[in-house]
PDB file of N, CA and C in Angstrom:
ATOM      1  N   UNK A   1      34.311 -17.379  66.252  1.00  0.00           N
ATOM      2  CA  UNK A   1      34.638 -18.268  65.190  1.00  0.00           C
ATOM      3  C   UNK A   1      35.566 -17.642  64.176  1.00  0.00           C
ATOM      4  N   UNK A   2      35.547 -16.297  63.990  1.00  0.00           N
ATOM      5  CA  UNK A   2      36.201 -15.673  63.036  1.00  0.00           C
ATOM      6  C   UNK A   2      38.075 -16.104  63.284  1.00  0.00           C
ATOM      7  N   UNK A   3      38.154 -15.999  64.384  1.00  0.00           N
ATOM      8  CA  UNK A   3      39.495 -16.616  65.215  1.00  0.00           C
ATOM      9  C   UNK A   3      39.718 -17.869  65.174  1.00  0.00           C
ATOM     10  N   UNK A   4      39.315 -18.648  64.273  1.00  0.00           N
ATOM     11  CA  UNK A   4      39.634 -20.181  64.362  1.00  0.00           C
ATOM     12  C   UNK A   4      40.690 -20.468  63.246  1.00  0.00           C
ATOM     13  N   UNK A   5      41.713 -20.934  63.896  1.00  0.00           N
ATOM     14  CA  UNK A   5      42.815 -20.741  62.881  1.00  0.00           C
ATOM     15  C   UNK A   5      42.730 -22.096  61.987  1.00  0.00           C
ATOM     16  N   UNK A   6      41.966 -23.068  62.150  1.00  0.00           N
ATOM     17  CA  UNK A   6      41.698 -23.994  60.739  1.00  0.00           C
ATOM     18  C   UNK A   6      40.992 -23.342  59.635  1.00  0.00           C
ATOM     19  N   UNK A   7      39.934 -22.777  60.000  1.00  0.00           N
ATOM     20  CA  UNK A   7      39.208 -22.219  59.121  1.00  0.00           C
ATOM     21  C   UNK A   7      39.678 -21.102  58.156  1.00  0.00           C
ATOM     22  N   UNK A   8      39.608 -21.046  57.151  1.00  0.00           N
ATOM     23  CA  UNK A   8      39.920 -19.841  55.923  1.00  0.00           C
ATOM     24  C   UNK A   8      39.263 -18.698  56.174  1.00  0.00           C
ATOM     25  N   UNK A   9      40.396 -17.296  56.216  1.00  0.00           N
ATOM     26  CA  UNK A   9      40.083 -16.259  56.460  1.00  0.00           C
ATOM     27  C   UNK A   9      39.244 -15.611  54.731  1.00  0.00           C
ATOM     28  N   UNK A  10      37.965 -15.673  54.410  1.00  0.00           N
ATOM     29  CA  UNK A  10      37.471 -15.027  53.296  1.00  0.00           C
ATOM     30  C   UNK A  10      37.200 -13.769  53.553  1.00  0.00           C
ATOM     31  N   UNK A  11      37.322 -13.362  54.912  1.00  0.00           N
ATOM     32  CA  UNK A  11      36.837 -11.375  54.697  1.00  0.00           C
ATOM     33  C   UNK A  11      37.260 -10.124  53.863  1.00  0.00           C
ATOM     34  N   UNK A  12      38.464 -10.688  53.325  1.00  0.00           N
ATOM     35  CA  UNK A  12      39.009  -9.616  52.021  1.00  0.00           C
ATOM     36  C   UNK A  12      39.145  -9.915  50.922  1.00  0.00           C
ATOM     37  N   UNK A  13      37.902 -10.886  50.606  1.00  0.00           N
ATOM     38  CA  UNK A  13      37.510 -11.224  49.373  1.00  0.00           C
ATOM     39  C   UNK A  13      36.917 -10.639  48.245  1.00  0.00           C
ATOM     40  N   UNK A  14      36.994 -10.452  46.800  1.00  0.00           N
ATOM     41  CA  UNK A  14      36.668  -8.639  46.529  1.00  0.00           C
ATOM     42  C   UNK A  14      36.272 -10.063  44.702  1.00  0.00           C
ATOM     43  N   UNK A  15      34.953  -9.448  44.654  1.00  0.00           N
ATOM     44  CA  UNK A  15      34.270 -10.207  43.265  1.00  0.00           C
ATOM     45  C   UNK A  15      34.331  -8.476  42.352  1.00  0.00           C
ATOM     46  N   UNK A  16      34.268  -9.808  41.094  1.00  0.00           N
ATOM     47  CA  UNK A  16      34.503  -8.927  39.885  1.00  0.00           C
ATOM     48  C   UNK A  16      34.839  -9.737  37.964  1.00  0.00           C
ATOM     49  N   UNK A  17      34.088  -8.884  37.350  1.00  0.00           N
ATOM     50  CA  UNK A  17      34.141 -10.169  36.505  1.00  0.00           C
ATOM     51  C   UNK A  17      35.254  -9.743  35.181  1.00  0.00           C
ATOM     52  N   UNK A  18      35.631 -10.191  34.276  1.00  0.00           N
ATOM     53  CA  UNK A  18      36.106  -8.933  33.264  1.00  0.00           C
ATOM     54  C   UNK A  18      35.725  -9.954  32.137  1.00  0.00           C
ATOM     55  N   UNK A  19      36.475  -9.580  30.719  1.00  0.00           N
ATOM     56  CA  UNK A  19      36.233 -10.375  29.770  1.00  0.00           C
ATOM     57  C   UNK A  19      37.069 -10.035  28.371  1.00  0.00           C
ATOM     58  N   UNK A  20      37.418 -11.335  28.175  1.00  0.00           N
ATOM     59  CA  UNK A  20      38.610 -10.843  27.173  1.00  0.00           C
ATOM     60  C   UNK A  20      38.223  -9.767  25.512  1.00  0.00           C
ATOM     61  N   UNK A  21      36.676 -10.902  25.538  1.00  0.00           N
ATOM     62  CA  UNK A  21      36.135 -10.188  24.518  1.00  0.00           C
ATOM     63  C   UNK A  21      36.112  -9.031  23.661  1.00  0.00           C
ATOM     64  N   UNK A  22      36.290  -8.318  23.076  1.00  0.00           N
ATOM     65  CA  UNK A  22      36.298  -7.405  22.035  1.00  0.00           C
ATOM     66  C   UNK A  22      35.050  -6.634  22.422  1.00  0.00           C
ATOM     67  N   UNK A  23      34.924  -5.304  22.778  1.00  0.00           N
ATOM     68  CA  UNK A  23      33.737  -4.485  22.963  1.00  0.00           C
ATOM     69  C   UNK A  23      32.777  -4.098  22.507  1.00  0.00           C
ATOM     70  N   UNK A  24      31.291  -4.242  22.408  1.00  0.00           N
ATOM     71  CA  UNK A  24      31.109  -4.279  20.785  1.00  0.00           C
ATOM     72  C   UNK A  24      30.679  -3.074  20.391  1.00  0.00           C
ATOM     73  N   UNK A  25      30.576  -3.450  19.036  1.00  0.00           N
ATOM     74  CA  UNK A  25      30.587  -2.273  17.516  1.00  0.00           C
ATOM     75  C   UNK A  25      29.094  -1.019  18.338  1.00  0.00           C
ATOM     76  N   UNK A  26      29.355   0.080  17.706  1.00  0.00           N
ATOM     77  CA  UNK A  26      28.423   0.757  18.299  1.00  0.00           C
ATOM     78  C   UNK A  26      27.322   0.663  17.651  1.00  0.00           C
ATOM     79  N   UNK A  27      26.236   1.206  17.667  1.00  0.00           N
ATOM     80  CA  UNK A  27      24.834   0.888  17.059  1.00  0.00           C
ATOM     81  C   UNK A  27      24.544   2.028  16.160  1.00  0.00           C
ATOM     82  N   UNK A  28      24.364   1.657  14.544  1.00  0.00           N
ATOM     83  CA  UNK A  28      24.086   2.535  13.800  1.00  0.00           C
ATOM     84  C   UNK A  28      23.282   3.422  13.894  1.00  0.00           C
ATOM     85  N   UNK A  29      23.386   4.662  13.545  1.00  0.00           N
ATOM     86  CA  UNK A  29      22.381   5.680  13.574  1.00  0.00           C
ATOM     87  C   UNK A  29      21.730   6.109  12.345  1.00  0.00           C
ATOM     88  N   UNK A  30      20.663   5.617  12.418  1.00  0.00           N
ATOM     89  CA  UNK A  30      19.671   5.871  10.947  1.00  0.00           C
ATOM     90  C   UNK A  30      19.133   7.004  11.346  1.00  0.00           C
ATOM     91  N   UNK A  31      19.431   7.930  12.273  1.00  0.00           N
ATOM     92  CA  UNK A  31      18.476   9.811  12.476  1.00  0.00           C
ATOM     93  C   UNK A  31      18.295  10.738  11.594  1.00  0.00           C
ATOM     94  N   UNK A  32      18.996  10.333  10.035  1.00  0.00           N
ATOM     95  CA  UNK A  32      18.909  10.983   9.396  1.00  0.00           C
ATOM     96  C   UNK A  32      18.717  10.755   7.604  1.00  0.00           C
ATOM     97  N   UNK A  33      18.374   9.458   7.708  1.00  0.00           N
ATOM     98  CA  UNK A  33      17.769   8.362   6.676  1.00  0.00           C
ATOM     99  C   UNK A  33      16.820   9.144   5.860  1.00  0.00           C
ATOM    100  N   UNK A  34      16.818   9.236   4.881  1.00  0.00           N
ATOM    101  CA  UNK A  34      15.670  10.000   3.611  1.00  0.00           C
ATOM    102  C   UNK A  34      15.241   9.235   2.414  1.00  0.00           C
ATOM    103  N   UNK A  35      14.291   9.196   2.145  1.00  0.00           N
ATOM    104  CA  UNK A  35      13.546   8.229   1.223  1.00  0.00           C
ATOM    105  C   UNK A  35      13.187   8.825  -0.140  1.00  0.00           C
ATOM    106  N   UNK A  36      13.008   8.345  -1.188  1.00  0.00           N
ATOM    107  CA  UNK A  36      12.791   8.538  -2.356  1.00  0.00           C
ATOM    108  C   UNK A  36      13.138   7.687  -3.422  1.00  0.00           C
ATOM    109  N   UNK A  37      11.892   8.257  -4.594  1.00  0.00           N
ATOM    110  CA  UNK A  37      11.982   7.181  -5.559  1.00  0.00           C
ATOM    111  C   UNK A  37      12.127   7.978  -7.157  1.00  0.00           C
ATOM    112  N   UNK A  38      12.921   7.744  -7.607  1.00  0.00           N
ATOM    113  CA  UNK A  38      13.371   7.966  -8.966  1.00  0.00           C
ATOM    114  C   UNK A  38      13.380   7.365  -9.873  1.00  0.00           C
ATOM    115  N   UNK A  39      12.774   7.536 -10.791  1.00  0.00           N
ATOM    116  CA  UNK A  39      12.697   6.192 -12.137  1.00  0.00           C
ATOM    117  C   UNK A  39      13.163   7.260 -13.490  1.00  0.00           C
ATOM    118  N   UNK A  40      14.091   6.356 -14.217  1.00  0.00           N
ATOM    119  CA  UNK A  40      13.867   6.415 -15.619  1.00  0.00           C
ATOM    120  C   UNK A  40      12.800   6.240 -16.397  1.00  0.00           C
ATOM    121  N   UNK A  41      11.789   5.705 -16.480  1.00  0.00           N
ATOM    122  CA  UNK A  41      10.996   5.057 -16.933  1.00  0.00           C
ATOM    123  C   UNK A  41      10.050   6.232 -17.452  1.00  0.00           C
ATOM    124  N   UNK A  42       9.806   5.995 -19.151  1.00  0.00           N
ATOM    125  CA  UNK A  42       9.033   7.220 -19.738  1.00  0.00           C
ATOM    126  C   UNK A  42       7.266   6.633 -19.134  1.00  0.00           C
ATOM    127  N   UNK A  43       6.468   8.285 -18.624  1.00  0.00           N
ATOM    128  CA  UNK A  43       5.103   7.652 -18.351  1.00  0.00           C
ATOM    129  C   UNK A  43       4.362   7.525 -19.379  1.00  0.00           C
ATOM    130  N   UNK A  44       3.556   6.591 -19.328  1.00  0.00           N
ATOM    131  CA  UNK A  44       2.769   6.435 -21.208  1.00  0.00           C
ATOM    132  C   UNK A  44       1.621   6.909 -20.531  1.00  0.00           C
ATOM    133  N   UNK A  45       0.657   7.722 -21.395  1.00  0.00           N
ATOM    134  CA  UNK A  45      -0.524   8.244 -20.794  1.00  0.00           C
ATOM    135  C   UNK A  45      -1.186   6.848 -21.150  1.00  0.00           C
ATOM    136  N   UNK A  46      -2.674   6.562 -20.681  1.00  0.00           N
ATOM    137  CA  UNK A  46      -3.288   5.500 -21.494  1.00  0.00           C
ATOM    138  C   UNK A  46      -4.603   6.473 -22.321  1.00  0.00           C
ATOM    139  N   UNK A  47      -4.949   6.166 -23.029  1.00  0.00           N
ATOM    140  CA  UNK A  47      -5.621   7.196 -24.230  1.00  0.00           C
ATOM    141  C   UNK A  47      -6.775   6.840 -23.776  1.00  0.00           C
ATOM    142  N   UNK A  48      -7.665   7.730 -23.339  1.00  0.00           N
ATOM    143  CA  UNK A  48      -8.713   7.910 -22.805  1.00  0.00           C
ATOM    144  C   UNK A  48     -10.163   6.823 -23.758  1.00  0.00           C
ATOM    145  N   UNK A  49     -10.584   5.739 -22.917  1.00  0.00           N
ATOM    146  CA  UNK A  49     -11.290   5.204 -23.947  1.00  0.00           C
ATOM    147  C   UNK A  49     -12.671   5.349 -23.492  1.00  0.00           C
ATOM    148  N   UNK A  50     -13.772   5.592 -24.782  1.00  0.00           N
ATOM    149  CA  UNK A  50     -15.241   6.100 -24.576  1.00  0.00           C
ATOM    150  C   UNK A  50     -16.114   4.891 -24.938  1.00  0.00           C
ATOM    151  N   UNK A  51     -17.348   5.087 -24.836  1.00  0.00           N
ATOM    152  CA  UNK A  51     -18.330   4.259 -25.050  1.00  0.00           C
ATOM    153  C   UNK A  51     -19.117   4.926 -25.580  1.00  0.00           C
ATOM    154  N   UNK A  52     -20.089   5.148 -26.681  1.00  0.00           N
ATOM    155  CA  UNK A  52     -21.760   5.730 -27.149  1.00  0.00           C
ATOM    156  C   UNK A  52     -22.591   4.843 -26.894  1.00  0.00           C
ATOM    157  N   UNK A  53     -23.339   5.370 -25.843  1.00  0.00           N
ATOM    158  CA  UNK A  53     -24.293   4.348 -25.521  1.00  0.00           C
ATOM    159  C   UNK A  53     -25.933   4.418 -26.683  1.00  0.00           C
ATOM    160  N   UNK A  54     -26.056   2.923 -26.950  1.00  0.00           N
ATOM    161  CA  UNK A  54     -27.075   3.180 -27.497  1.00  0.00           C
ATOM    162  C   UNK A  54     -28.190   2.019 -27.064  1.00  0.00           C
ATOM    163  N   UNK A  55     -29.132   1.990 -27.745  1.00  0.00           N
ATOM    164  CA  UNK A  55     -30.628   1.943 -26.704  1.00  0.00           C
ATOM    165  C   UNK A  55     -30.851   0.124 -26.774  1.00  0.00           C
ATOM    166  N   UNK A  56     -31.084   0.177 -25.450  1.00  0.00           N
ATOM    167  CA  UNK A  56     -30.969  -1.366 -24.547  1.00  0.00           C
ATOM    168  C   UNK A  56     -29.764  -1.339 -23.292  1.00  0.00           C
ATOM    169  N   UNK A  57     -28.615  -0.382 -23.482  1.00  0.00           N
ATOM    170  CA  UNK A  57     -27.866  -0.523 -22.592  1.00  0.00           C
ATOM    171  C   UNK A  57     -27.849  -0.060 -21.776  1.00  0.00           C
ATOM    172  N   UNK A  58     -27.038  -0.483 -20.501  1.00  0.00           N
ATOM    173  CA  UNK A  58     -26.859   0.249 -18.844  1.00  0.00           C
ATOM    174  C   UNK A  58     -25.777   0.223 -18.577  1.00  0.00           C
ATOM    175  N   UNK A  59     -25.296   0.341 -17.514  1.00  0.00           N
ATOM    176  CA  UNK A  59     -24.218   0.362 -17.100  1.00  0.00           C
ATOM    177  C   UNK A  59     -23.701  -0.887 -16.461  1.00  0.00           C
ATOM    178  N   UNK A  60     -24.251  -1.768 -16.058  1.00  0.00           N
ATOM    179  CA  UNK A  60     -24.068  -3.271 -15.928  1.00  0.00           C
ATOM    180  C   UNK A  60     -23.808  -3.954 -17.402  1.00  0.00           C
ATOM    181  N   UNK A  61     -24.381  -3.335 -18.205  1.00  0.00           N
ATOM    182  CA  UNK A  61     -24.189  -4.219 -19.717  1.00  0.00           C
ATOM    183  C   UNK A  61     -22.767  -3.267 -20.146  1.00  0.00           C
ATOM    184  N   UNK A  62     -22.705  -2.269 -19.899  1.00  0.00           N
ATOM    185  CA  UNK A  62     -21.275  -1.728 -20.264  1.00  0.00           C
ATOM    186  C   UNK A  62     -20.034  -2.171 -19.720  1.00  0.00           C
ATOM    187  N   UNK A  63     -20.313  -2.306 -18.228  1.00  0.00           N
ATOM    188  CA  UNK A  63     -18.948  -2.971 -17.617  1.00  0.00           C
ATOM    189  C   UNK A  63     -18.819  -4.194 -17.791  1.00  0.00           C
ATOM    190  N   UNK A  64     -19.843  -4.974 -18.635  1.00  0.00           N
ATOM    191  CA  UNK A  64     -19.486  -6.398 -18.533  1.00  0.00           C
ATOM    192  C   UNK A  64     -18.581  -6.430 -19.542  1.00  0.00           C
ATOM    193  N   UNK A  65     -19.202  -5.794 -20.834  1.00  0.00           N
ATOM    194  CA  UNK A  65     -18.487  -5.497 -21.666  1.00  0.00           C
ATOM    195  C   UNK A  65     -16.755  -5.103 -21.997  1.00  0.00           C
ATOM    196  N   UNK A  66     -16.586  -4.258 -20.851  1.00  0.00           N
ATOM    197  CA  UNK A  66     -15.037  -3.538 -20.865  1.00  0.00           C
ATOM    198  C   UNK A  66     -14.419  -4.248 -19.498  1.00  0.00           C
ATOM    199  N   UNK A  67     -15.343  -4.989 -18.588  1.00  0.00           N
ATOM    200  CA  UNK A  67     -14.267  -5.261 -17.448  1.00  0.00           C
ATOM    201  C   UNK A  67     -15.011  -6.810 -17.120  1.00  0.00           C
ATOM    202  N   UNK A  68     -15.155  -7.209 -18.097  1.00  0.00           N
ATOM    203  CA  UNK A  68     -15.750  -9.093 -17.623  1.00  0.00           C
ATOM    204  C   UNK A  68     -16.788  -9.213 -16.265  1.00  0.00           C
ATOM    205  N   UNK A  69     -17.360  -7.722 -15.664  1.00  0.00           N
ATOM    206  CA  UNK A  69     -18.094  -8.224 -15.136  1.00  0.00           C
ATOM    207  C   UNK A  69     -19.239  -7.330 -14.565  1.00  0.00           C
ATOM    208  N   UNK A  70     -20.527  -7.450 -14.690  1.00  0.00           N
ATOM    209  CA  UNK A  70     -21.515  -6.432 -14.688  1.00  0.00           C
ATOM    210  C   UNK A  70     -21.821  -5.846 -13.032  1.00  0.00           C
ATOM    211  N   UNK A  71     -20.779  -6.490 -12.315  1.00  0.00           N
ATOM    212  CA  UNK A  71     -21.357  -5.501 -10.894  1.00  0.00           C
ATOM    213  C   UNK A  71     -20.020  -4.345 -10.580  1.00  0.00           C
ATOM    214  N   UNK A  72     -19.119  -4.640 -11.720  1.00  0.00           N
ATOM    215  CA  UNK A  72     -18.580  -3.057 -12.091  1.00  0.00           C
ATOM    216  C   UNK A  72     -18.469  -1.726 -12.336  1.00  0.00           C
ATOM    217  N   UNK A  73     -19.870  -1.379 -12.838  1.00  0.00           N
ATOM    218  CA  UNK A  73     -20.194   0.040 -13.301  1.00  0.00           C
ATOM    219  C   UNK A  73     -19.940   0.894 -12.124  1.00  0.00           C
ATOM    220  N   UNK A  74     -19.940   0.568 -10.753  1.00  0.00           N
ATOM    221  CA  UNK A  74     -19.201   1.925 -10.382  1.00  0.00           C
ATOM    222  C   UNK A  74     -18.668   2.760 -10.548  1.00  0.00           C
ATOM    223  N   UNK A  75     -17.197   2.017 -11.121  1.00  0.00           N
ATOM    224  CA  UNK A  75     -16.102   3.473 -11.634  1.00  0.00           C
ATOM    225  C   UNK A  75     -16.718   4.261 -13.348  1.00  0.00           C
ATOM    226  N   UNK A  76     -17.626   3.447 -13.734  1.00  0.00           N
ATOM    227  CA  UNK A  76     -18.399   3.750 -15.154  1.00  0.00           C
ATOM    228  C   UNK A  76     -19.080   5.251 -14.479  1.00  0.00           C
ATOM    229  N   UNK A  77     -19.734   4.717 -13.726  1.00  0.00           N
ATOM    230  CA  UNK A  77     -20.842   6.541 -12.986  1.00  0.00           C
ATOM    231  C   UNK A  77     -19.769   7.045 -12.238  1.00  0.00           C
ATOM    232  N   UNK A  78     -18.911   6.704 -11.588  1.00  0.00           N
ATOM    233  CA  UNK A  78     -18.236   7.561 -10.909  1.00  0.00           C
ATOM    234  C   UNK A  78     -17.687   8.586 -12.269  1.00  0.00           C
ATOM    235  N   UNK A  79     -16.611   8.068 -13.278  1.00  0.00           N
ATOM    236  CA  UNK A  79     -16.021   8.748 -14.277  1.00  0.00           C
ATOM    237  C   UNK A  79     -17.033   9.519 -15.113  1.00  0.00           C
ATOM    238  N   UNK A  80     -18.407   9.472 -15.026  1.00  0.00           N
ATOM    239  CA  UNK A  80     -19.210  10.373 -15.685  1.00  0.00           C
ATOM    240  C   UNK A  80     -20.139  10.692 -15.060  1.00  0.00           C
ATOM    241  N   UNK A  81     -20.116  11.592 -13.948  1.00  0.00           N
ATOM    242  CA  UNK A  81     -20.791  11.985 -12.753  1.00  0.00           C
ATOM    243  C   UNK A  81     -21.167  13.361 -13.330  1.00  0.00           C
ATOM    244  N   UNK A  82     -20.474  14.108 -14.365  1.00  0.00           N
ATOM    245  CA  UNK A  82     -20.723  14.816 -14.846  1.00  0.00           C
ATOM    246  C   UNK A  82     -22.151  15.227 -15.606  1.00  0.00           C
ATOM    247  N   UNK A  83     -21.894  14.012 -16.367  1.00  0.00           N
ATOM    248  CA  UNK A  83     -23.466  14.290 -17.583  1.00  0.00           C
ATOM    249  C   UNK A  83     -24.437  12.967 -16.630  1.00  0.00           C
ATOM    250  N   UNK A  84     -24.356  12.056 -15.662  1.00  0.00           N
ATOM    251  CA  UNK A  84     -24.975  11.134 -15.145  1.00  0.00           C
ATOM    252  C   UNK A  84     -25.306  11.502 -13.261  1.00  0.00           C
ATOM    253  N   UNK A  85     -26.652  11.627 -13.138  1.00  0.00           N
ATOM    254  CA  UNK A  85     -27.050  11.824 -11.623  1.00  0.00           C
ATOM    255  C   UNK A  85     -27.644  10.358 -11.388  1.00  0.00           C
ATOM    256  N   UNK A  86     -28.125   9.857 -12.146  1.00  0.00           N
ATOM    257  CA  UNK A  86     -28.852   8.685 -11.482  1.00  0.00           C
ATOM    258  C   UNK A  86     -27.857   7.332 -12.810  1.00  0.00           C
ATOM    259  N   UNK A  87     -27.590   6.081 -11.379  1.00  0.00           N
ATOM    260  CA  UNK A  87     -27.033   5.137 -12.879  1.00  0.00           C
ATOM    261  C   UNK A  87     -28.115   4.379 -13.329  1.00  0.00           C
ATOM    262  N   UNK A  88     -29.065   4.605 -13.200  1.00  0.00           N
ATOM    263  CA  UNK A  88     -30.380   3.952 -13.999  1.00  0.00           C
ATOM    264  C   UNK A  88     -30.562   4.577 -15.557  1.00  0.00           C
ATOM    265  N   UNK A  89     -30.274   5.984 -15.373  1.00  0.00           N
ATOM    266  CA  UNK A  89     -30.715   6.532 -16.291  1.00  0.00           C
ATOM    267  C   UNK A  89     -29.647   7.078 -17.551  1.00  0.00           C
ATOM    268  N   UNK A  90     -29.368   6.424 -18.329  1.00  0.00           N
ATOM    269  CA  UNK A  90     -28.252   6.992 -19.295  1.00  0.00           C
ATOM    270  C   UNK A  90     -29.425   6.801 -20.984  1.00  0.00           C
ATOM    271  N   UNK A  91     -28.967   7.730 -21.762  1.00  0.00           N
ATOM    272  CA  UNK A  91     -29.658   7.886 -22.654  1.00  0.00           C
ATOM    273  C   UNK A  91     -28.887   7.306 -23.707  1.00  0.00           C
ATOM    274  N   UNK A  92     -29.138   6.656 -24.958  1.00  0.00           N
ATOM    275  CA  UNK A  92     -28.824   6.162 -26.025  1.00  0.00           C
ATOM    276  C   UNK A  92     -27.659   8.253 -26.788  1.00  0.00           C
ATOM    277  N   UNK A  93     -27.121   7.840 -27.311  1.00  0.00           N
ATOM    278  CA  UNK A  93     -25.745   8.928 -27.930  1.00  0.00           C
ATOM    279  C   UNK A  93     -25.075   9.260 -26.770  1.00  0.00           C
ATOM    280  N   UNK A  94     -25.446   9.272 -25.307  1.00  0.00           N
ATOM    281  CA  UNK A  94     -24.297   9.748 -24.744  1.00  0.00           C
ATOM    282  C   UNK A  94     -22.723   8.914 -24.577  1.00  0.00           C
ATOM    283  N   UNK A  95     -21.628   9.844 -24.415  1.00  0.00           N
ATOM    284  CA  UNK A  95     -20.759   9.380 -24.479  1.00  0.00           C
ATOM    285  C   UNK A  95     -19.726   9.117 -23.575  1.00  0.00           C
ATOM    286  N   UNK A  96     -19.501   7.958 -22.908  1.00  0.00           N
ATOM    287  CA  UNK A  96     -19.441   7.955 -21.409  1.00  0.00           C
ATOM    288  C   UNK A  96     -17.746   7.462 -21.727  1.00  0.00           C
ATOM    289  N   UNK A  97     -17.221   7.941 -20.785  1.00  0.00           N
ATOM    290  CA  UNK A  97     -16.015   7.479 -20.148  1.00  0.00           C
ATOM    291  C   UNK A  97     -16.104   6.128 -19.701  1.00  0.00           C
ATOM    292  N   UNK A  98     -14.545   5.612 -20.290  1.00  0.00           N
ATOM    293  CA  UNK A  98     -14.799   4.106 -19.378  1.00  0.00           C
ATOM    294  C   UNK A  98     -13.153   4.079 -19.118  1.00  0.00           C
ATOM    295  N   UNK A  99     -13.316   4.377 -17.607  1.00  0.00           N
ATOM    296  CA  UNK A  99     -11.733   3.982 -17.091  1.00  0.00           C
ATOM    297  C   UNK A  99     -10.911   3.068 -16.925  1.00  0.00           C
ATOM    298  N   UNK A 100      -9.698   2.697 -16.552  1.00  0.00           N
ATOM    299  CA  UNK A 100      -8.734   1.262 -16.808  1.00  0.00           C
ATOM    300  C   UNK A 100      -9.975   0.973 -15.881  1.00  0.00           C
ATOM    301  N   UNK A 101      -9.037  -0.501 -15.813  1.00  0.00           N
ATOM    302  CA  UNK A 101      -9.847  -1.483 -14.999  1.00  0.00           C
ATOM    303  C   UNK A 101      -8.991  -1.520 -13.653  1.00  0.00           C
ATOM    304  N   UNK A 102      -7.924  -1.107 -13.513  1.00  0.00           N
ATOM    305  CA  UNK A 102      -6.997  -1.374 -12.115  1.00  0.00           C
ATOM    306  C   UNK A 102      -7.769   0.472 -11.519  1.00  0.00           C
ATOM    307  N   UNK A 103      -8.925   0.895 -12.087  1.00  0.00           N
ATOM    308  CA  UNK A 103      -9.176   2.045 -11.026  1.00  0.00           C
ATOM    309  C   UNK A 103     -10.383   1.926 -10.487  1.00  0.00           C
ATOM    310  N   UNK A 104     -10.995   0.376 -10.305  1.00  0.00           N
ATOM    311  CA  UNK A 104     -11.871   0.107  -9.462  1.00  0.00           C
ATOM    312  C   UNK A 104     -12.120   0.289  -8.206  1.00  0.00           C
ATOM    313  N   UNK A 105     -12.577   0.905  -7.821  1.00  0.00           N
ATOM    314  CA  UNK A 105     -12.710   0.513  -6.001  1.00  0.00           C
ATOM    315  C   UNK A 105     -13.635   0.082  -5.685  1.00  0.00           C
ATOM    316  N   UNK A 106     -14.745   0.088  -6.243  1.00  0.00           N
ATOM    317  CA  UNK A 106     -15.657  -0.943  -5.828  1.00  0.00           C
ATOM    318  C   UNK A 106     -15.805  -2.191  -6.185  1.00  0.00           C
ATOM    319  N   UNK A 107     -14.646  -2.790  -6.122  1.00  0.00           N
ATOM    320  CA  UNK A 107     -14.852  -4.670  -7.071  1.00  0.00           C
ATOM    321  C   UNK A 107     -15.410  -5.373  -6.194  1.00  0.00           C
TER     322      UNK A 107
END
């Protein structure tokens, strides 16, 4: 059949594609990218604020007091772990630390 002279000779037919297109852009290299943060910004200390506890109070009645809500006192015993082993027990004159309120972790 290859010898049939109606038929179209395709045996030196050769595929291939190209494209006019523009090649594209190469791919950025971030390998050597470094991070950091710099501020102007003066730090304001916040001025350490205390409590004297005196007699009727706990530490549920203190945080309600300084943070709107009495199942707060965590960071109250945590910040005075010092003079406080048990948070049941705080005595009327002592003078307890009471930290911001954004240094909760137990809310």
């Amino acid at each position: 059949m290859a010898n049939d002279p109606k038929k179209p000779d395709f045996s030196n037919v050769q595929s291939g594609a190209q494209s006019s297109a523009p090649p594209p852009a190469p791919k950025a290299d971030f390998g050597n990218v470094q991070s950091g943060v710099k501020s102007t910004a003066t730090v304001v200390e916040r001025a350490a604020t205390t409590y004297t506890v005196v007699k009727g109070d706990s530490l549920s009645k203190i945080a309600k007091h300084f943070y709107g809500n009495a199942n707060r006192w965590h960071p109250i015993f945590d910040a005075n772990r010092d003079q406080l082993d048990d948070p049941d027990r705080i005595k009327p004159g002592q003078v307890l630390k009471i930290p911001a309120a954004d240094t909760d972790t137990h809310a």
